[in-house]
PDB file of N, CA and C in Angstrom:
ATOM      1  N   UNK A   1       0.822  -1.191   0.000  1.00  0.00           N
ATOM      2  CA  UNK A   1       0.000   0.000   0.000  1.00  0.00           C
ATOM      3  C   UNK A   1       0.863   1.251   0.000  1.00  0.00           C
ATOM      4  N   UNK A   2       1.586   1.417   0.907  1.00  0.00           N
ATOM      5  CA  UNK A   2       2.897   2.199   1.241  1.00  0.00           C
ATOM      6  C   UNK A   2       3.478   2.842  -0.424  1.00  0.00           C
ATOM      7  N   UNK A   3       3.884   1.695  -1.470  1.00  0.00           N
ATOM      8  CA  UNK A   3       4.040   1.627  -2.743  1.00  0.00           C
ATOM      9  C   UNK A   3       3.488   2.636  -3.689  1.00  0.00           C
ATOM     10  N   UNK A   4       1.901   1.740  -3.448  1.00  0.00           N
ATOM     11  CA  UNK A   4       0.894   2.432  -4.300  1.00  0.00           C
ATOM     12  C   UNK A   4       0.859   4.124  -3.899  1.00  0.00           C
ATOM     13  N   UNK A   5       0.749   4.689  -2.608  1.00  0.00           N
ATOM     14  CA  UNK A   5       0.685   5.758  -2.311  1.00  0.00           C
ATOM     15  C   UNK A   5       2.263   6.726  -2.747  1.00  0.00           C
ATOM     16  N   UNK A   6       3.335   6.037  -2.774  1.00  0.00           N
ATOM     17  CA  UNK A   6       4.366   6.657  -3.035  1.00  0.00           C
ATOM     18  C   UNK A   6       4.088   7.213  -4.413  1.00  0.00           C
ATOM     19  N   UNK A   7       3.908   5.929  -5.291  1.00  0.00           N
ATOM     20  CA  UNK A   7       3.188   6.250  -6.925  1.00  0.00           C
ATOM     21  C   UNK A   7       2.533   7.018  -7.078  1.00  0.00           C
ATOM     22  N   UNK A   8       1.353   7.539  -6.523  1.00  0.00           N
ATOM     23  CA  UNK A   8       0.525   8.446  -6.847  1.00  0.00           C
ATOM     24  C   UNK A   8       0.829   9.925  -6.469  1.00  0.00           C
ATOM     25  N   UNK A   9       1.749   9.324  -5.488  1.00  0.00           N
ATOM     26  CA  UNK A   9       2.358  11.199  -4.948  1.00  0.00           C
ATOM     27  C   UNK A   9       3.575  11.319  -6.228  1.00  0.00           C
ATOM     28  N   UNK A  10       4.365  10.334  -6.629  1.00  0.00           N
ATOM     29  CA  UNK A  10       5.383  10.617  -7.516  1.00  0.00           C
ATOM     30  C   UNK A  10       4.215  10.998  -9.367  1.00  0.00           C
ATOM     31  N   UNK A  11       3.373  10.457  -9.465  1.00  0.00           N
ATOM     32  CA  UNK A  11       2.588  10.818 -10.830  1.00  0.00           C
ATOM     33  C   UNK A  11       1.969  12.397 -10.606  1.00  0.00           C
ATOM     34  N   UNK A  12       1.635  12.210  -9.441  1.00  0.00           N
ATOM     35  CA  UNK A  12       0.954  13.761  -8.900  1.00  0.00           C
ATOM     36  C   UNK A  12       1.979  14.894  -9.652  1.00  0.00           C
ATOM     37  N   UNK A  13       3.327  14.606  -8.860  1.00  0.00           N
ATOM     38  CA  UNK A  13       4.219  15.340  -8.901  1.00  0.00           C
ATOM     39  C   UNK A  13       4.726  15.819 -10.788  1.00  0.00           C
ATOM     40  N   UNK A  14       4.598  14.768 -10.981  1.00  0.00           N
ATOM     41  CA  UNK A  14       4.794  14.833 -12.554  1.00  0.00           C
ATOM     42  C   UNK A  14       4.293  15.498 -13.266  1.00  0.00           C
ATOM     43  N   UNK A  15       2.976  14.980 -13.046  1.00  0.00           N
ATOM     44  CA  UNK A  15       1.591  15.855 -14.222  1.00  0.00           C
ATOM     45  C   UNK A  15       1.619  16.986 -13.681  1.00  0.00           C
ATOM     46  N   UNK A  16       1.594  17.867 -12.154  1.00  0.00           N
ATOM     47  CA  UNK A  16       1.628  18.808 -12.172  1.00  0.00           C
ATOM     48  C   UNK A  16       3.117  19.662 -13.007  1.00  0.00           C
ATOM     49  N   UNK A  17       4.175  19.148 -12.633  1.00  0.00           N
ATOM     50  CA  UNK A  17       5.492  19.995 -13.126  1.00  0.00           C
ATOM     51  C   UNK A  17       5.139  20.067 -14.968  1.00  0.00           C
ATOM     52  N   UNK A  18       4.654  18.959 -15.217  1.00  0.00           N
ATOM     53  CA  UNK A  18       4.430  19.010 -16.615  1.00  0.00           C
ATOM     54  C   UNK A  18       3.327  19.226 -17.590  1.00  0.00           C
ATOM     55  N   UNK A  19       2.013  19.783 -16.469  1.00  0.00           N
ATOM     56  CA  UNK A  19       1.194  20.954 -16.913  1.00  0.00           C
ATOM     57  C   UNK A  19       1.877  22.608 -16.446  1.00  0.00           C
ATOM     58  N   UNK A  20       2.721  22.571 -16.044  1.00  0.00           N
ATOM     59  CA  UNK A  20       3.555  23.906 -15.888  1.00  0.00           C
ATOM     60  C   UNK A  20       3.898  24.270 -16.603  1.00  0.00           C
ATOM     61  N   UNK A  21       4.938  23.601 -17.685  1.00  0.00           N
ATOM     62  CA  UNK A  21       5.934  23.745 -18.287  1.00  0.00           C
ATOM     63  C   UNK A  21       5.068  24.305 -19.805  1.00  0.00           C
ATOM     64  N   UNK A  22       5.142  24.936 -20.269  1.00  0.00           N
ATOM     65  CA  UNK A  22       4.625  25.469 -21.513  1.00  0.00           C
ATOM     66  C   UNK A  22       5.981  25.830 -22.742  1.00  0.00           C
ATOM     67  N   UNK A  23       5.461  24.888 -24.042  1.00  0.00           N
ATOM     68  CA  UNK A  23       6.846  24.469 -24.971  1.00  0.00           C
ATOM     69  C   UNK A  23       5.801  25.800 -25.759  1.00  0.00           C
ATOM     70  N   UNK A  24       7.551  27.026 -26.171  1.00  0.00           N
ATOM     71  CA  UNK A  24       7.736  27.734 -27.158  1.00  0.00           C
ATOM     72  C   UNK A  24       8.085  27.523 -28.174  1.00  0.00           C
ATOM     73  N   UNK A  25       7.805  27.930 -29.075  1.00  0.00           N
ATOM     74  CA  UNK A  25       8.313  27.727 -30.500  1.00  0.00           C
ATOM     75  C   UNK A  25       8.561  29.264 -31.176  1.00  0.00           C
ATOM     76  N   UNK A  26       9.527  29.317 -32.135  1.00  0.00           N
ATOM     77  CA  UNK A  26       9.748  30.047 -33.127  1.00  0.00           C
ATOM     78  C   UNK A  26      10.952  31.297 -32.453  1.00  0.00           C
ATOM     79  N   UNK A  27      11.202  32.366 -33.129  1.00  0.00           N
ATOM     80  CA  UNK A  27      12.427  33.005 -32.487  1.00  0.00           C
ATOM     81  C   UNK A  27      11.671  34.477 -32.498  1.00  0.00           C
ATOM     82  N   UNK A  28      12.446  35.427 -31.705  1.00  0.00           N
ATOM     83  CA  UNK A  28      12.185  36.795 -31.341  1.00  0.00           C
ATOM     84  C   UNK A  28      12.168  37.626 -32.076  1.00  0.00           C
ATOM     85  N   UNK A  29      11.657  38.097 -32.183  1.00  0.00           N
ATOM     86  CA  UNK A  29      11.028  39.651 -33.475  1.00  0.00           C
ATOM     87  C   UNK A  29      11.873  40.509 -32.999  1.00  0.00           C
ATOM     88  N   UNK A  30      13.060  40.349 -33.949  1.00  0.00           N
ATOM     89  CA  UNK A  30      14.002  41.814 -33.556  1.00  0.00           C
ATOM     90  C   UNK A  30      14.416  41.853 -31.826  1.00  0.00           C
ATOM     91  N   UNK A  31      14.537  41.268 -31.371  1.00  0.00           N
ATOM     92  CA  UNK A  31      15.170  41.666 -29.709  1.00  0.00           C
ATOM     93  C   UNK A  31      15.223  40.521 -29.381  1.00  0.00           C
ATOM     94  N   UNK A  32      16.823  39.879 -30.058  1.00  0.00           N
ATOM     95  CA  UNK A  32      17.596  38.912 -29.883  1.00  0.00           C
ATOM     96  C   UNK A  32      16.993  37.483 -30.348  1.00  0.00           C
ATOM     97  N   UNK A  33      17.290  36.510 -29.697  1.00  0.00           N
ATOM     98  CA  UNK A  33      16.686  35.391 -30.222  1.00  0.00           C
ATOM     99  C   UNK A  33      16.237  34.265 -28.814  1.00  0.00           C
ATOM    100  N   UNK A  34      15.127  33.327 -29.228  1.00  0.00           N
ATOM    101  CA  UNK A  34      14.486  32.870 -27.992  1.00  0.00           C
ATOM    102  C   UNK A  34      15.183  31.014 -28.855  1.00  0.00           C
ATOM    103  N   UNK A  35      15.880  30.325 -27.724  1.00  0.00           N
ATOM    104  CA  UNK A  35      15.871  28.663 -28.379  1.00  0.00           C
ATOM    105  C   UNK A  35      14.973  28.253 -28.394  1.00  0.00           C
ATOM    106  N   UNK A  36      14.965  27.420 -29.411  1.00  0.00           N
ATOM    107  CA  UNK A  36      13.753  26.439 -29.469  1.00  0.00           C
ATOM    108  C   UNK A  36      13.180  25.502 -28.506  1.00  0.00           C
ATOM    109  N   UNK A  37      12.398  25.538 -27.885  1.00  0.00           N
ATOM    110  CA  UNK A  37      12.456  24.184 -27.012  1.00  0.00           C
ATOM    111  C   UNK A  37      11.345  24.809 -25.897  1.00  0.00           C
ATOM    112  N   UNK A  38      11.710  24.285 -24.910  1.00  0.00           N
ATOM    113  CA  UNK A  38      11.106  24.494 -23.494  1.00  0.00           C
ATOM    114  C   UNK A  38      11.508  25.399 -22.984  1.00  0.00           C
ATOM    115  N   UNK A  39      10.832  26.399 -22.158  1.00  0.00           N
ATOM    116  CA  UNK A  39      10.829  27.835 -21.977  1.00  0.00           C
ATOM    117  C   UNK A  39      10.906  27.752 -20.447  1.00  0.00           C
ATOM    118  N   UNK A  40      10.462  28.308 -19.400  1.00  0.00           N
ATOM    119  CA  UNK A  40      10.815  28.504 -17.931  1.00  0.00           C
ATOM    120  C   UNK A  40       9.309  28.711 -17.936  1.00  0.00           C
ATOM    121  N   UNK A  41       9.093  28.180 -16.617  1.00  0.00           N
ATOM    122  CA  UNK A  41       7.787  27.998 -16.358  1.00  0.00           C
ATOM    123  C   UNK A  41       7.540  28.372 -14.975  1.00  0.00           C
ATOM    124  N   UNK A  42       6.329  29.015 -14.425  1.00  0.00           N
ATOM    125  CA  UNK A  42       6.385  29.183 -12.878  1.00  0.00           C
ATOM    126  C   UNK A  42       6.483  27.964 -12.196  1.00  0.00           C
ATOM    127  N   UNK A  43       7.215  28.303 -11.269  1.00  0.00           N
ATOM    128  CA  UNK A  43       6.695  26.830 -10.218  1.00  0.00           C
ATOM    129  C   UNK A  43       5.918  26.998  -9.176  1.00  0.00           C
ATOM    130  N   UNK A  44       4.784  25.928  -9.767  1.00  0.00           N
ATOM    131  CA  UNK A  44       3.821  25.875  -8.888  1.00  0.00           C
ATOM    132  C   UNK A  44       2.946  24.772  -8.727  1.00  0.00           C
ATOM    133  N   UNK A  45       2.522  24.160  -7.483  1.00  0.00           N
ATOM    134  CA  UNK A  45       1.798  22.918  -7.544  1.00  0.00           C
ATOM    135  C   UNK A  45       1.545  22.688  -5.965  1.00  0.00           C
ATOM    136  N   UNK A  46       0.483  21.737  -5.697  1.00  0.00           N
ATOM    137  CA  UNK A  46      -0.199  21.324  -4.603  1.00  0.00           C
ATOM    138  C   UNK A  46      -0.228  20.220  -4.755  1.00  0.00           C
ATOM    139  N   UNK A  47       0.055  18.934  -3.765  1.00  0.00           N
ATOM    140  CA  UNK A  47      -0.190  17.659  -4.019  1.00  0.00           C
ATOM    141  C   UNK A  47      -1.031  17.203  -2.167  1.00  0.00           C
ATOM    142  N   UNK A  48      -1.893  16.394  -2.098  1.00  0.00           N
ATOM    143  CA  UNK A  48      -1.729  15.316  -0.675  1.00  0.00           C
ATOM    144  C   UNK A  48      -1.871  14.054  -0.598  1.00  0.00           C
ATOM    145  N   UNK A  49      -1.774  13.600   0.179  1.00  0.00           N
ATOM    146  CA  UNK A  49      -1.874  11.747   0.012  1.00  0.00           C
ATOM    147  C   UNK A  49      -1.972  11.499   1.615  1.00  0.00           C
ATOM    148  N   UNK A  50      -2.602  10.227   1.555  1.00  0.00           N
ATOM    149  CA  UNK A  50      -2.539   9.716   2.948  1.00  0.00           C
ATOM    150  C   UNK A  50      -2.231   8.186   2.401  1.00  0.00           C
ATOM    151  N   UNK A  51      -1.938   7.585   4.230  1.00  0.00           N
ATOM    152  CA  UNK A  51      -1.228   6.028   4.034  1.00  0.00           C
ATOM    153  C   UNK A  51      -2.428   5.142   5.625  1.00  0.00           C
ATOM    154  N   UNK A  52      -2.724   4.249   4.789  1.00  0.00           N
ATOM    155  CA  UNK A  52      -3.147   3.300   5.836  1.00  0.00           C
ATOM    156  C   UNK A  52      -3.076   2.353   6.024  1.00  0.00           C
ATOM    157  N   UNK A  53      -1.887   1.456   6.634  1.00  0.00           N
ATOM    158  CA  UNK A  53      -1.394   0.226   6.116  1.00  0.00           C
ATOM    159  C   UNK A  53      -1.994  -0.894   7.111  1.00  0.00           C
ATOM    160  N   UNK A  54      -3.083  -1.563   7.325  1.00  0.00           N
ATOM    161  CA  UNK A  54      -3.527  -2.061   8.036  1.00  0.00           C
ATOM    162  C   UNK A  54      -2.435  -3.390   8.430  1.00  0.00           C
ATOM    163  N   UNK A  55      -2.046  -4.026   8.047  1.00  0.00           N
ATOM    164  CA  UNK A  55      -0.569  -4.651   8.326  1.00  0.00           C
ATOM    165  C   UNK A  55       0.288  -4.050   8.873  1.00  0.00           C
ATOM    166  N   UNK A  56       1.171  -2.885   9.029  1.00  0.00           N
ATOM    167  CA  UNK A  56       1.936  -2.772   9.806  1.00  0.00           C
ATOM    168  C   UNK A  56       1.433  -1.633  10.432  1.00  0.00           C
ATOM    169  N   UNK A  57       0.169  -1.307  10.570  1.00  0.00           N
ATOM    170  CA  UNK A  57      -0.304  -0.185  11.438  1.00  0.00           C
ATOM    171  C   UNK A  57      -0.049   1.082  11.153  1.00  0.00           C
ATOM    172  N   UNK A  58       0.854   1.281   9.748  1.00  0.00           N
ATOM    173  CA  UNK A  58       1.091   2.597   9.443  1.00  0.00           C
ATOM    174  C   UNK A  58       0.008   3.561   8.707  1.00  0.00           C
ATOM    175  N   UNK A  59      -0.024   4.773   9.754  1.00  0.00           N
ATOM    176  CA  UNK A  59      -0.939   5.925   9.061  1.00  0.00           C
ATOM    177  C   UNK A  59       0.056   7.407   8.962  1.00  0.00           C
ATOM    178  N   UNK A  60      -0.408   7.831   8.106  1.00  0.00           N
ATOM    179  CA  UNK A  60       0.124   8.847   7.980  1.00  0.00           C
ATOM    180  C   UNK A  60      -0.682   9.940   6.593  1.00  0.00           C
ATOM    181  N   UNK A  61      -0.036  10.967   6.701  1.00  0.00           N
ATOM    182  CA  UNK A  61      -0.921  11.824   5.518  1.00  0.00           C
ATOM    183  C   UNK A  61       0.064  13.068   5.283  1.00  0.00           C
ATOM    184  N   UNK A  62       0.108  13.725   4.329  1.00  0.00           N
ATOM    185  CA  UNK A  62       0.866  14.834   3.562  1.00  0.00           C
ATOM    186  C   UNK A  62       0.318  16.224   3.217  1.00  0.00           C
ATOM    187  N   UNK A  63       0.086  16.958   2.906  1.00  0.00           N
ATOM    188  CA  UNK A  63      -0.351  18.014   1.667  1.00  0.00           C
ATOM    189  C   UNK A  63       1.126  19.005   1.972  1.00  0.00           C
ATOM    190  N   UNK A  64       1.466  19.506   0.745  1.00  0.00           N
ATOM    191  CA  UNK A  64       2.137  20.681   0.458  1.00  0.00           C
ATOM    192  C   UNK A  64       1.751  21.474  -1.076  1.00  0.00           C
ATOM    193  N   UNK A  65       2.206  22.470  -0.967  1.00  0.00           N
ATOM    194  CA  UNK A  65       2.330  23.351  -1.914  1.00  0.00           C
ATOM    195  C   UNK A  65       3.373  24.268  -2.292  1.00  0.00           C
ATOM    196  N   UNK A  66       3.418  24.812  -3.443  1.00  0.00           N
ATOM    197  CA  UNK A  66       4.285  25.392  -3.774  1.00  0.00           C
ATOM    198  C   UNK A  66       3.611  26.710  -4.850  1.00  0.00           C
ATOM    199  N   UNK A  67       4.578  28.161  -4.610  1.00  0.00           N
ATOM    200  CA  UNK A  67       4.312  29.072  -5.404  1.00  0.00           C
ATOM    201  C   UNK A  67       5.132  29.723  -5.426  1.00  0.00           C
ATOM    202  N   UNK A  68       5.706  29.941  -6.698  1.00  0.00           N
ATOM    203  CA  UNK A  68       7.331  31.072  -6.789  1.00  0.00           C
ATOM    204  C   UNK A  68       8.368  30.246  -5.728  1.00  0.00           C
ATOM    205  N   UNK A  69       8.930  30.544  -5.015  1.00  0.00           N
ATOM    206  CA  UNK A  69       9.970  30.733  -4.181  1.00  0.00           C
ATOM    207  C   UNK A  69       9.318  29.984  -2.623  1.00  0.00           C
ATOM    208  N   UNK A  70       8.212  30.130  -2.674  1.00  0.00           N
ATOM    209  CA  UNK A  70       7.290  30.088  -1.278  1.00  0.00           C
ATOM    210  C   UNK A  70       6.653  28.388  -1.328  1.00  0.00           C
ATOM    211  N   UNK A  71       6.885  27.483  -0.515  1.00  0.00           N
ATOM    212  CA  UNK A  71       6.775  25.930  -0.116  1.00  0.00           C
ATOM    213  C   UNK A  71       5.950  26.011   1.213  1.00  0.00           C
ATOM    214  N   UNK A  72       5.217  25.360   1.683  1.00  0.00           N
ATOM    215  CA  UNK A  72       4.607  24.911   2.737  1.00  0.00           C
ATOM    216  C   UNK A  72       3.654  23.398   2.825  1.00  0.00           C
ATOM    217  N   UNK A  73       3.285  23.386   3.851  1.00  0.00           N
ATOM    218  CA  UNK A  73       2.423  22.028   3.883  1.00  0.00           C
ATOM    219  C   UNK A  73       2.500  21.647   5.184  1.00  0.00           C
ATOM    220  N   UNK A  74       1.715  20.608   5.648  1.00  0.00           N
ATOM    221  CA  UNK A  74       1.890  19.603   6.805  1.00  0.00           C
ATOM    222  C   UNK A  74       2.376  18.277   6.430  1.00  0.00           C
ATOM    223  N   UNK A  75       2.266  17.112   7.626  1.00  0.00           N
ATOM    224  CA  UNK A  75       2.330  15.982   7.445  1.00  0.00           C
ATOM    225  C   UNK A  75       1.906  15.415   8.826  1.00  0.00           C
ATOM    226  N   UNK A  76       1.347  14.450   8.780  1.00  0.00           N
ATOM    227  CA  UNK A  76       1.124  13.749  10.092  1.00  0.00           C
ATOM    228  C   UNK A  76       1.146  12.071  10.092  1.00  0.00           C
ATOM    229  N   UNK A  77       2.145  11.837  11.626  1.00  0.00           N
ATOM    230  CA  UNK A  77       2.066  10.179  11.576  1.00  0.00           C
ATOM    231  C   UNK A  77       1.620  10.031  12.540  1.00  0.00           C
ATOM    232  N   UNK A  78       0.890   8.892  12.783  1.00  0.00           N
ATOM    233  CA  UNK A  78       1.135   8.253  14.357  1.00  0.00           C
ATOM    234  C   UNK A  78       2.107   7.154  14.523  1.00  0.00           C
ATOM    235  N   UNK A  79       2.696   8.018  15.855  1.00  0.00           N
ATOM    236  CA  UNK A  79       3.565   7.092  16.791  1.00  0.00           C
ATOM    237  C   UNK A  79       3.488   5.936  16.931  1.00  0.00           C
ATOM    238  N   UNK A  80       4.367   5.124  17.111  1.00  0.00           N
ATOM    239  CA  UNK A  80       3.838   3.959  17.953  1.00  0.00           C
ATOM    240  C   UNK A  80       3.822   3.649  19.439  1.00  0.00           C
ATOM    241  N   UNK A  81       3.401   5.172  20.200  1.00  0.00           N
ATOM    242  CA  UNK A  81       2.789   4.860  21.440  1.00  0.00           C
ATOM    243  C   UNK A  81       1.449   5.250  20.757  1.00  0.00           C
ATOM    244  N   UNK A  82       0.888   5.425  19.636  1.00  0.00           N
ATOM    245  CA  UNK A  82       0.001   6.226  19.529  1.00  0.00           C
ATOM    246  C   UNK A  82      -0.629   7.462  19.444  1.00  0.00           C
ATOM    247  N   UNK A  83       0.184   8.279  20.065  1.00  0.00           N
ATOM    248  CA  UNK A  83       0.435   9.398  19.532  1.00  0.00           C
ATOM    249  C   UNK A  83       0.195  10.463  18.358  1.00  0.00           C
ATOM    250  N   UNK A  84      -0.298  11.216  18.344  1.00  0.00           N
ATOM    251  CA  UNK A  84       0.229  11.719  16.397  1.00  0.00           C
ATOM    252  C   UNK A  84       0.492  13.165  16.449  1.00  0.00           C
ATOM    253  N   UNK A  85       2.031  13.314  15.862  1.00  0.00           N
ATOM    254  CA  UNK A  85       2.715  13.894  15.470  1.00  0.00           C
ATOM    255  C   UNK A  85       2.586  14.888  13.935  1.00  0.00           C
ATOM    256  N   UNK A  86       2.049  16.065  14.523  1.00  0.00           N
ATOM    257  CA  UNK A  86       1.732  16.522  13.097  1.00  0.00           C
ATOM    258  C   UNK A  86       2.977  17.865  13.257  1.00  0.00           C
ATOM    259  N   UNK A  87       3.344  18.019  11.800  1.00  0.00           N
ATOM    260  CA  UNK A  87       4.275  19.012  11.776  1.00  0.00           C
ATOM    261  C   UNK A  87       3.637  20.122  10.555  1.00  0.00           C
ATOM    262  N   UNK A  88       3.420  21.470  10.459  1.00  0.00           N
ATOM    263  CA  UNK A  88       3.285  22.598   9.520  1.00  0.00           C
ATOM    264  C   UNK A  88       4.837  22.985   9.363  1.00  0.00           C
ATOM    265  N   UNK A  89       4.782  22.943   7.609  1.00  0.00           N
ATOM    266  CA  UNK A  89       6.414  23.683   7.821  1.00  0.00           C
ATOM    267  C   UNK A  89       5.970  24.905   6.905  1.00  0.00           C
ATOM    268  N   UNK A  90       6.997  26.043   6.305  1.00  0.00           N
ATOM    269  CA  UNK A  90       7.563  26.905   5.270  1.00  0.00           C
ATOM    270  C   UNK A  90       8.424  26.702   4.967  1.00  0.00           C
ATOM    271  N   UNK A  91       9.186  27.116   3.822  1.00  0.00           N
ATOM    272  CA  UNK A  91      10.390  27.373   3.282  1.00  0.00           C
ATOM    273  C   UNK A  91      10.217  28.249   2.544  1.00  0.00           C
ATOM    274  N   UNK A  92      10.851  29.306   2.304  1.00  0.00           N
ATOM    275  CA  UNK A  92      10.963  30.535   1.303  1.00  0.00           C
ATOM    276  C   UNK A  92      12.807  31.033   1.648  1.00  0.00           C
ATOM    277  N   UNK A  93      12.610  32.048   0.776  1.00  0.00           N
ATOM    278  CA  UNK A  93      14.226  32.454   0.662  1.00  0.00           C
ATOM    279  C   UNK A  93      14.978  32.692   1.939  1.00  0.00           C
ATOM    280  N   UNK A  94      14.157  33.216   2.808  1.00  0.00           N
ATOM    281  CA  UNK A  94      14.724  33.070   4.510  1.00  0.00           C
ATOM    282  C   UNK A  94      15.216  31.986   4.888  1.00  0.00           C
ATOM    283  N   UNK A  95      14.209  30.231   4.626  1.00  0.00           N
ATOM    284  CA  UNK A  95      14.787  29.246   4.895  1.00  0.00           C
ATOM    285  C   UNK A  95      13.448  29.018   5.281  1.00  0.00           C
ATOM    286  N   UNK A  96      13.845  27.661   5.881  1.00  0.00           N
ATOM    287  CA  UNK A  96      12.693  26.090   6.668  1.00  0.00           C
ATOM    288  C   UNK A  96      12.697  26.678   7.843  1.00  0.00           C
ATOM    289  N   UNK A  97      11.062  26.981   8.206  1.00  0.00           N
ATOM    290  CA  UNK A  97      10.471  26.677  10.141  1.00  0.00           C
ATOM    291  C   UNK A  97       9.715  25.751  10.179  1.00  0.00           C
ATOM    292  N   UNK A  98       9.783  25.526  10.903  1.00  0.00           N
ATOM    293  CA  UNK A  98       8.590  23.809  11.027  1.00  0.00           C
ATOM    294  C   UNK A  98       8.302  24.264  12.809  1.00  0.00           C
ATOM    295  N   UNK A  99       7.031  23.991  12.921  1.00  0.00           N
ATOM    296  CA  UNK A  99       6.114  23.602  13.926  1.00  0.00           C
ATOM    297  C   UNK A  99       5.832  22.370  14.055  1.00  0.00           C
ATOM    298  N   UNK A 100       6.140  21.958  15.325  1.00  0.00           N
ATOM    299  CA  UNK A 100       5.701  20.422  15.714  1.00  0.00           C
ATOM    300  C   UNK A 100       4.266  20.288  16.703  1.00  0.00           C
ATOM    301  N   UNK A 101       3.957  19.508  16.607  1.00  0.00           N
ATOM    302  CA  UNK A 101       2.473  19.681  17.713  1.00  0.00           C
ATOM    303  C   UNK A 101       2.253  18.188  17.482  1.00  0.00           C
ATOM    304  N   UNK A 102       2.567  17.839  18.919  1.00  0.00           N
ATOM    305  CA  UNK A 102       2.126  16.437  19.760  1.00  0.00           C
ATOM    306  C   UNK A 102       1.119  15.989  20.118  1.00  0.00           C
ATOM    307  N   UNK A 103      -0.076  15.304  19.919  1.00  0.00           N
ATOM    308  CA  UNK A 103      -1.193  14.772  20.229  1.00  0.00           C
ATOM    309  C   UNK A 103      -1.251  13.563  21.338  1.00  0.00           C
ATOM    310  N   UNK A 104      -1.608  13.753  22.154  1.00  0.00           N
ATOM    311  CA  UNK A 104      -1.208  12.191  23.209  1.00  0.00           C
ATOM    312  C   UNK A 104      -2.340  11.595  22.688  1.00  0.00           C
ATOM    313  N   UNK A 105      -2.104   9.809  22.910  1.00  0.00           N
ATOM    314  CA  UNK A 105      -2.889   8.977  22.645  1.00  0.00           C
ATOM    315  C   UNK A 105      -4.335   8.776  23.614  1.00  0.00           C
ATOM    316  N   UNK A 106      -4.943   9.141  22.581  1.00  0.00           N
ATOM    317  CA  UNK A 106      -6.610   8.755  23.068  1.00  0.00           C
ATOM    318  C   UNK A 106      -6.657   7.792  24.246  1.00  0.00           C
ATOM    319  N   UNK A 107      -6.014   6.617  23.988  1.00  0.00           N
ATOM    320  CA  UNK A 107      -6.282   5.417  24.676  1.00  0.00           C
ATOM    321  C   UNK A 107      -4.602   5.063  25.394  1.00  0.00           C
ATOM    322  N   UNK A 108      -4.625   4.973  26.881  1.00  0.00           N
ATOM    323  CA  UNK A 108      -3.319   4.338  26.972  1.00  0.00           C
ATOM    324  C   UNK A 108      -2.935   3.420  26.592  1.00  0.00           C
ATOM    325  N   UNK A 109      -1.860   3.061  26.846  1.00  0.00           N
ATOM    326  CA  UNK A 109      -1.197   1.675  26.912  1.00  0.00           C
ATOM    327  C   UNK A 109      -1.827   0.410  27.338  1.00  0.00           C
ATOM    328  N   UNK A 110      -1.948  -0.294  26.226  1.00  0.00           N
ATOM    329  CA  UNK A 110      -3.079  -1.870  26.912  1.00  0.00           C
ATOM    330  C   UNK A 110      -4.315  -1.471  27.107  1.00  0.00           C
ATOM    331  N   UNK A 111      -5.215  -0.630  26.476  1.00  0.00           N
ATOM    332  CA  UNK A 111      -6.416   0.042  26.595  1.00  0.00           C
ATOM    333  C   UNK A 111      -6.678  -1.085  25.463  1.00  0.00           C
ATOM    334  N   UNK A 112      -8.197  -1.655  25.810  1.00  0.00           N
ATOM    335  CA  UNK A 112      -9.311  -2.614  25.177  1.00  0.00           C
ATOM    336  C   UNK A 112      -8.344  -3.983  24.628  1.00  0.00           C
ATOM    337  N   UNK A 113      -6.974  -4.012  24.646  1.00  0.00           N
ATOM    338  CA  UNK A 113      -6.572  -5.299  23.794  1.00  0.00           C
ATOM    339  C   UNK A 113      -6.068  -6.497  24.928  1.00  0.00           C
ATOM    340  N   UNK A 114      -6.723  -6.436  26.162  1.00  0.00           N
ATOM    341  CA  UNK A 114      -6.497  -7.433  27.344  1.00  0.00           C
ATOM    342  C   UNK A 114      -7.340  -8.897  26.826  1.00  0.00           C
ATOM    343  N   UNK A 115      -6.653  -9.844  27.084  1.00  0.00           N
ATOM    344  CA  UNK A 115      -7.651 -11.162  27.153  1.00  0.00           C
ATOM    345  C   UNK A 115      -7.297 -11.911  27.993  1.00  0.00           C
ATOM    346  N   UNK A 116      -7.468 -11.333  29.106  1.00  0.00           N
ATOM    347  CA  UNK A 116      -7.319 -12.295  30.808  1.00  0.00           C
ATOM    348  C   UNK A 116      -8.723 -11.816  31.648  1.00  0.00           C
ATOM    349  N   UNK A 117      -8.609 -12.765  32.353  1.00  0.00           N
ATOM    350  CA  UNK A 117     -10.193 -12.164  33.231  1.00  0.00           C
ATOM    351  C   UNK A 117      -9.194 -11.504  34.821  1.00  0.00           C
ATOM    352  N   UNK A 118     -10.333 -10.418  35.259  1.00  0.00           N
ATOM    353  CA  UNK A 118      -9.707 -10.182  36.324  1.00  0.00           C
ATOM    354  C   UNK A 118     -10.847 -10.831  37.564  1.00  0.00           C
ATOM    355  N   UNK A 119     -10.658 -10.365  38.734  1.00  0.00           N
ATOM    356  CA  UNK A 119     -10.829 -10.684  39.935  1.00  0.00           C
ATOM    357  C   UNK A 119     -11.836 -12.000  40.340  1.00  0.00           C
TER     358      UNK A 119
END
């Protein structure tokens, strides 16, 4: 599953960079000359995905974006105390901040998965 979700974030990634990209043709009217080919394109794109691997218990989920120079997004896993760990980041020309924010687990430790009788 893990797989399949990598795939779809890596095709995501694709089709968006390559609905960006817009192919020029022909050369400049008097003020110099343009190559043939592929031209510069903004960068820009949004992707998210989530993971639920009922076999090894892995969850997790994504979104980011991008515009000009400017990146952001979250991501969130759970722990394996249970836990979930979500992080918001940025990046722009200043650099990466990331915010972390800890969720404690709903249920403690050994909550509902006992099979002994008590007293």
């Amino acid at each position: 599953m893990a797989k399949f979700a990598l795939a779809v974030v890596l095709v995501t990634l694709a089709v968006a960079v390559q609905a960006g990209h817009q192919q020029q043709h022909g050369w400049g009217h008097g003020h110099g000359h343009q190559e043939h080919g592929w031209g510069w394109s903004y960068p820009k794109y949004k992707f998210s995905y989530g993971v639920v691997d009922h076999k090894t218990w892995d969850k997790k989920s994504q979104s980011e974006w991008r515009d000009g120079d400017n990146v952001g997004g979250w991501y969130a896993l759970v722990e394996p105390d249970g836990s979930v760990r979500t992080v918001h980041y940025t990046a722009d020309k200043g650099g990466f901040k990331a915010k972390v924010h800890r969720t404690p687990n709903k249920h403690p430790v050994g909550w509902g998965w006992g099979h002994g009788h008590s007293g």
